[in-house]
Protein backbone atom coordinates (compact mmCIF):
# COMPACT_ATOMS: atom_id res chain seq x y z
CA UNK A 1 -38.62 -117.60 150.41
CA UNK A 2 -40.47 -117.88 153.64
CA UNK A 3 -41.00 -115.92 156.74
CA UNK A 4 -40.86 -116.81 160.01
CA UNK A 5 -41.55 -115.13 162.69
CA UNK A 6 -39.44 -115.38 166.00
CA UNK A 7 -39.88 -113.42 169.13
CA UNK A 8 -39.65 -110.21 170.10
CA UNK A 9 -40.29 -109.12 165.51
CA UNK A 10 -36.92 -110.24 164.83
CA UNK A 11 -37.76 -112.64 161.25
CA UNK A 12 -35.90 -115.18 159.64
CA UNK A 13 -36.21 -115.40 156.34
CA UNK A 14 -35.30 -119.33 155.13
CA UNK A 15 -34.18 -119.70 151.39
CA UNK A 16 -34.37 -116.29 149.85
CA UNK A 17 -31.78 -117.60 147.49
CA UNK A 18 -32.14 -121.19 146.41
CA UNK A 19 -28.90 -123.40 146.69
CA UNK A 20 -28.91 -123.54 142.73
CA UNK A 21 -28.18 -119.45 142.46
CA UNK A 22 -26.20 -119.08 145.49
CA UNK A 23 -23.08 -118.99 142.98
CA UNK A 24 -24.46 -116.68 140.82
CA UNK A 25 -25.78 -114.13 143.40
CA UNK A 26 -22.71 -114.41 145.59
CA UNK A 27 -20.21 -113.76 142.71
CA UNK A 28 -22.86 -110.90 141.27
CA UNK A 29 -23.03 -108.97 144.23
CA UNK A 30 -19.09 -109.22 145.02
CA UNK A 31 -17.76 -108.71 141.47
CA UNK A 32 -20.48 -106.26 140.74
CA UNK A 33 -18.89 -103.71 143.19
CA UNK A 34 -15.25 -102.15 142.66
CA UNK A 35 -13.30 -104.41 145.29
CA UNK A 36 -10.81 -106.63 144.18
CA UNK A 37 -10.64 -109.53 146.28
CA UNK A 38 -6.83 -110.56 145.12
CA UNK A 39 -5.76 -107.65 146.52
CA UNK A 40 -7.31 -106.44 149.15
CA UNK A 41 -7.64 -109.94 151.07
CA UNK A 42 -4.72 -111.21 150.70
CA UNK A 43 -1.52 -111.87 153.10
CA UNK A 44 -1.17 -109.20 155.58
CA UNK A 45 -4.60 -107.84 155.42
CA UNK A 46 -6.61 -111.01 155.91
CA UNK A 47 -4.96 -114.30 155.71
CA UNK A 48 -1.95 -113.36 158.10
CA UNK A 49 -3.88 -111.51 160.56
CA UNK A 50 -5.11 -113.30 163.57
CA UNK A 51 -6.73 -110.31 164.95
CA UNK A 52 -8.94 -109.12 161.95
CA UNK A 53 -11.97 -111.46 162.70
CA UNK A 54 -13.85 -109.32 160.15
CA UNK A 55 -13.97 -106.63 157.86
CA UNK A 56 -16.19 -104.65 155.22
CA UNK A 57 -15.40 -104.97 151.83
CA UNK A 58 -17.02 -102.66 150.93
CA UNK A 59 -20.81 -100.25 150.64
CA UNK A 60 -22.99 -99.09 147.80
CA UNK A 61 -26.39 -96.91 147.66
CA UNK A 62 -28.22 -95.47 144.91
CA UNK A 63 -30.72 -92.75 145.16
CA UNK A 64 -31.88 -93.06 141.08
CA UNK A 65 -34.88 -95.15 140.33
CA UNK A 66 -32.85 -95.93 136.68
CA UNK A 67 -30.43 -97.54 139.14
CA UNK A 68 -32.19 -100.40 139.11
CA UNK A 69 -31.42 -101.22 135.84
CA UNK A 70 -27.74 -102.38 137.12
CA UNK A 71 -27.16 -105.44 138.43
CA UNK A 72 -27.49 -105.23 142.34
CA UNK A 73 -30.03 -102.45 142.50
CA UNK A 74 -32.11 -104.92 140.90
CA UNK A 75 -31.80 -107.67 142.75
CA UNK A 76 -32.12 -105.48 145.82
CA UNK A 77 -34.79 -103.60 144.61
CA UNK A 78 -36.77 -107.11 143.44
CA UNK A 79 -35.58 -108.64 147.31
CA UNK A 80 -37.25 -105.51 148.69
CA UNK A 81 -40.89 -106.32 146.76
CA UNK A 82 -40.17 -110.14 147.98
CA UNK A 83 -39.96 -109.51 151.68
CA UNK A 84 -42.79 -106.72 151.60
CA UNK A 85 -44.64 -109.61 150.15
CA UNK A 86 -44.02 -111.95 152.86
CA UNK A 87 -44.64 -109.74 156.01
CA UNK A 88 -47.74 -107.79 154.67
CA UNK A 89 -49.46 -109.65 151.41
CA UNK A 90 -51.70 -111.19 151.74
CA UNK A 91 -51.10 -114.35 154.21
CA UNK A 92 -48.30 -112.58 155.23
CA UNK A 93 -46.99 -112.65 159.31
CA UNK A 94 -48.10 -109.07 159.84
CA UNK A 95 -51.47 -108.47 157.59
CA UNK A 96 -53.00 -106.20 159.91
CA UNK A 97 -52.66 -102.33 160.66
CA UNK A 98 -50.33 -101.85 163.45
CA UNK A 99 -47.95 -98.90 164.74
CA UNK A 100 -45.50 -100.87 166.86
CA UNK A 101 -42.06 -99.23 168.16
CA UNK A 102 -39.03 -98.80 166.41
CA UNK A 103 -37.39 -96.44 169.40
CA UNK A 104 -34.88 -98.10 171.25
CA UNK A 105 -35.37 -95.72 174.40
CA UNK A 106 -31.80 -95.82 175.34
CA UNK A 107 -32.35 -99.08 176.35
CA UNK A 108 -35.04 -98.41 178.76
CA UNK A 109 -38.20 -100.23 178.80
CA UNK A 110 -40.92 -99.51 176.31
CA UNK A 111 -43.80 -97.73 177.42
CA UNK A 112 -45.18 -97.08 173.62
CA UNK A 113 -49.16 -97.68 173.93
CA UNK A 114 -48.30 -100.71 170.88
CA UNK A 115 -45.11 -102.37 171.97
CA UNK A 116 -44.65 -104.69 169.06
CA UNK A 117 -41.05 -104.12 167.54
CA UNK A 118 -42.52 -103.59 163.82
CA UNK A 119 -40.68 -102.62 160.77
CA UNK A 120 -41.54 -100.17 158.33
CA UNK A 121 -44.43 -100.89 155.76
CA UNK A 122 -42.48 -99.37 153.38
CA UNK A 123 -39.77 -102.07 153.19
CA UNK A 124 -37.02 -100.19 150.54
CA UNK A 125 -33.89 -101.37 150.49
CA UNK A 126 -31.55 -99.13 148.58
CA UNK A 127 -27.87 -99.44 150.01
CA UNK A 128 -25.84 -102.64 150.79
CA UNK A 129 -22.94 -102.81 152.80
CA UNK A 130 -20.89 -106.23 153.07
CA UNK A 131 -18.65 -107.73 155.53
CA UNK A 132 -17.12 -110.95 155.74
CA UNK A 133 -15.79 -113.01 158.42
CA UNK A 134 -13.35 -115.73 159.74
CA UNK A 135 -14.59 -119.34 160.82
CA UNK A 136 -15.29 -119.34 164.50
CA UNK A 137 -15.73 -115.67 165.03
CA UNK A 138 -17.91 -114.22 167.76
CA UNK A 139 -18.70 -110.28 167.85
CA UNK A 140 -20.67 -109.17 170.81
CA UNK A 141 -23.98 -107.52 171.27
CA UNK A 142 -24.25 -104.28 169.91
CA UNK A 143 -27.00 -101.61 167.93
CA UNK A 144 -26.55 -99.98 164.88
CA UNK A 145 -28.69 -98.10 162.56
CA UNK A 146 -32.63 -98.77 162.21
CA UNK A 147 -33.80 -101.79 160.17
CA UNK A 148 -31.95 -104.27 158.10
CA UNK A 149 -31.83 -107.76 156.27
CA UNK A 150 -28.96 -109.57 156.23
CA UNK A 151 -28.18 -111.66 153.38
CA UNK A 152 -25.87 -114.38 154.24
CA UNK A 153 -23.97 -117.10 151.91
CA UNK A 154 -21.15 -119.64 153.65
CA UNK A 155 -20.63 -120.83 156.49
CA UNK A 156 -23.90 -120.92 159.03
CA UNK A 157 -23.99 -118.63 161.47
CA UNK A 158 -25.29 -118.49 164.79
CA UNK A 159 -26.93 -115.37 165.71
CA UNK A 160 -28.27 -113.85 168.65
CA UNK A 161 -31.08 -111.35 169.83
CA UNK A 162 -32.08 -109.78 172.26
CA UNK A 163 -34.08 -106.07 173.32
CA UNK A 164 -32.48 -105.14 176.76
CA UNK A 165 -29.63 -106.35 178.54
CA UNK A 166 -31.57 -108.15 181.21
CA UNK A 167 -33.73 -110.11 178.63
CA UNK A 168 -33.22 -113.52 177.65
CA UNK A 169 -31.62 -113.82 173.99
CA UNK A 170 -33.10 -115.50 171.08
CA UNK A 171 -31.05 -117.41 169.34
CA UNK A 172 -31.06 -118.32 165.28
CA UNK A 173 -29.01 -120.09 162.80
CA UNK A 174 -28.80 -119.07 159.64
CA UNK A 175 -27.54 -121.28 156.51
CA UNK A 176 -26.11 -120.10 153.21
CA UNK A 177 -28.43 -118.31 151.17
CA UNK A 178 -30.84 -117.50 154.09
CA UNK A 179 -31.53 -113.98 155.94
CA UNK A 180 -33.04 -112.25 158.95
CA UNK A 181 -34.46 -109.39 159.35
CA UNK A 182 -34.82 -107.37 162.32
CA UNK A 183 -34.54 -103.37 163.45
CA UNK A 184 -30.44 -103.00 164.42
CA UNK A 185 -31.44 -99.89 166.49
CA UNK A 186 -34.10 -101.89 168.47
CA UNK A 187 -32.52 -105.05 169.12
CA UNK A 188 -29.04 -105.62 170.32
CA UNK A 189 -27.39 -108.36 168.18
CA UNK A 190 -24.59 -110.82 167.93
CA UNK A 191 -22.76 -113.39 165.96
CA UNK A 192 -21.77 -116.10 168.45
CA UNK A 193 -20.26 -118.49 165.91
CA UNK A 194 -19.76 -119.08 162.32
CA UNK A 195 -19.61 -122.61 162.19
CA UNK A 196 -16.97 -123.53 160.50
CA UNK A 197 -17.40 -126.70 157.70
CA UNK A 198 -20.43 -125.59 156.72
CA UNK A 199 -20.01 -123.64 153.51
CA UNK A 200 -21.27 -124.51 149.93
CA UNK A 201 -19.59 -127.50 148.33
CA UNK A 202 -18.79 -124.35 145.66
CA UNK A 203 -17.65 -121.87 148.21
CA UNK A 204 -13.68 -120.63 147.51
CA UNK A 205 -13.73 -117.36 149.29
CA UNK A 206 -10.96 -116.42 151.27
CA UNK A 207 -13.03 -115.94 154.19
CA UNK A 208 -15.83 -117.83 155.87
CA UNK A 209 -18.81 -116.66 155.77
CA UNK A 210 -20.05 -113.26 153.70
CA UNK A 211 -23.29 -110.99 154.76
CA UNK A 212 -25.02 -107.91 152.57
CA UNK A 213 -26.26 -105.98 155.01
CA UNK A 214 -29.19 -104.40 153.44
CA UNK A 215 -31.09 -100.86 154.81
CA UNK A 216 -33.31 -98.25 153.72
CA UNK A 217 -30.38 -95.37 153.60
CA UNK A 218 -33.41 -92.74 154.41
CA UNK A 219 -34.45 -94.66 157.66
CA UNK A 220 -31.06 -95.25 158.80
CA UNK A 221 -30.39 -91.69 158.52
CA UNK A 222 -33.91 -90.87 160.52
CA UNK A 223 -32.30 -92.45 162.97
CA UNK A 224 -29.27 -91.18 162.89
CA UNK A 225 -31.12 -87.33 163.14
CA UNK A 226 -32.81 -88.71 166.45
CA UNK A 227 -29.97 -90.19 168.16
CA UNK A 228 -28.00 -86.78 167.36
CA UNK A 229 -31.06 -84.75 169.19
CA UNK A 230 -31.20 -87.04 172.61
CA UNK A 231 -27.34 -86.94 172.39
CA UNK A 232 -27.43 -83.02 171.60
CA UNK A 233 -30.71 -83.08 174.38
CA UNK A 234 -28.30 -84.93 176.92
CA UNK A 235 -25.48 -82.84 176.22
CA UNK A 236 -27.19 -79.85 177.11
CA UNK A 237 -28.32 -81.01 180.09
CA UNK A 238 -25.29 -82.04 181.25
CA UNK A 239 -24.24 -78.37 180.62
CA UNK A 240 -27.26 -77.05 182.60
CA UNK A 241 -26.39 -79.00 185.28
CA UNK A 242 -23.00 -77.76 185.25
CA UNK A 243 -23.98 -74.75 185.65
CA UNK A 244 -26.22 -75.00 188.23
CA UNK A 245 -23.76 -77.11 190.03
CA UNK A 246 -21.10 -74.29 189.71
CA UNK A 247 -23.16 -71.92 191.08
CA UNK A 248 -24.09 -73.88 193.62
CA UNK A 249 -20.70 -74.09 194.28
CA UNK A 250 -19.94 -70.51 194.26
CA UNK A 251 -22.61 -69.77 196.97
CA UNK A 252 -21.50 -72.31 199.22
CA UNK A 253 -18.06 -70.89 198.69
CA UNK A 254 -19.01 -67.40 198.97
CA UNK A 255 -20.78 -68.49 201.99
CA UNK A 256 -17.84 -69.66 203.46
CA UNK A 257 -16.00 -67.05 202.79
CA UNK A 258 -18.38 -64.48 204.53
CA UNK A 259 -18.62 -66.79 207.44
CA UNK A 260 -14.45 -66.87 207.66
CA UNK A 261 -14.35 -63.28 207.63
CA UNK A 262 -17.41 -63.21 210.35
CA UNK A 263 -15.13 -65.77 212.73
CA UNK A 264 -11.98 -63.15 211.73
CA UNK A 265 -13.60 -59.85 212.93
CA UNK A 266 -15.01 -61.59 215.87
CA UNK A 267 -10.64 -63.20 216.71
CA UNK A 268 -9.91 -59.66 216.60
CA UNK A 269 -13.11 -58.32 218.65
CA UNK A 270 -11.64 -60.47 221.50
């Protein structure tokens, strides 16, 4: 495996499984979970539906350290060790103390004292969740939760990043068998093709192109507690300035129903 690093700490991560075990890993990871791909990909759910570009086949996480004596926890867990490795081992692209920002500051810019996008030191990975895709599928820029690799095998895909709207993307491909690695609530993110022809020589999937998106499930749900307190924060003051905008209203309604009856006594004064 090796790390590069592209702008903005988004990394791609270039051969984390050689062309020689792509086989092996891809049918480990699919047939090591309960979906069964006869079934649930086949005709009307997949095949003979224009309009389902992509879909998730399905998610796992395991809390248990024994859990890592199955199958995919292990190769997780070992991936997790690999790509610590690589971004803070020795030689590694970030060997140096740093705080960095993982906030995404509802999309405002970052005024953090360190503004380098880092990821956590503590690079677990302990849940998976899988999705795969037609050829020549586009999804737009969006955010989801915290950090993540994504483990790719097919097709290529062309990826792009990018930390505000009004920033210039960066744009990656990324072969069978490679991965990037970036922080989904940081960066806004899109596929902008899977390029179709590309795939394995070995590759008989009934879709194009398959990622394991990989997170630490306590991180993710971090985030998920702080985006529920500025949402709960913002919701309240929305309500607080309801209020204050009602009662506003009421005065200036009040008031102009003291003045009415003023201008009435004074019609009848006359």
């Amino acid at each position: 495996m090796q790390a590069l690093p592209l702008p903005d700490g988004v990394v791609l991560l270039q051969a984390v499984v050689p062309p020689e075990h792509q086989e092996e890993v891809v049918r480990m990871l699919l047939e090591g979970s309960t979906v069964d791909l006869d079934n649930e990909l086949d005709g009307s759910k997949y095949h003979d539906n224009p309009f389902l570009a992509f879909c998730q086949l399905f998610a796992l996480r395991w809390k248990r350290k024994e859990d890592v004596n199955d199958p995919i926890p292990a190769f997780v867990d070992a991936l997790s060790q690999e790509v610590h490795d690589r971004l803070y081992g020795e030689g590694g692209i970030y060997p140096k103390e740093e705080n960095g920002c993982s906030e995404d500051h509802l999309g405002r810019p970052c005024s953090c004292a360190d503004r380098t996008p880092m990821l956590p030191r503590s690079t677990v990975l302990n849940c998976v969740e899988t999705l795969a895709y037609r050829a020549n599928t586009q999804r737009g820029y969006h955010r989801d939760a915290h950090w993540m690799v994504g483990l790719s095998f097919g097709c290529s895909v062309r990826m792009g990043f990018r930390r505000h709207d009004d920033q210039e993307s960066t744009e990656v491909t990324i072969p069978s068998g490679g991965a990037v690695l970036f922080n989904g609530a940081l960066h806004q993110h899109a596929v902008l093709d899977i390029v179709e022809g590309t795939a394995p020589l070995w590759w008989a999937y009934p879709f194009a192109r398959v990622v394991f998106l990989m997170r630490d499930a306590r991180q993710s749900f971090q985030a998920h507690k702080r985006r529920q307190k500025r949402r709960e924060a913002a919701l309240q003051g929305g309500k607080e300035a309801a209020a204050v905008a009602a009662e506003r209203m009421a005065t200036k309604e009040a008031d102009k129903e003291e003045h009415d009856q003023t201008k009435s006594n004074y019609d009848i004064i006359i």
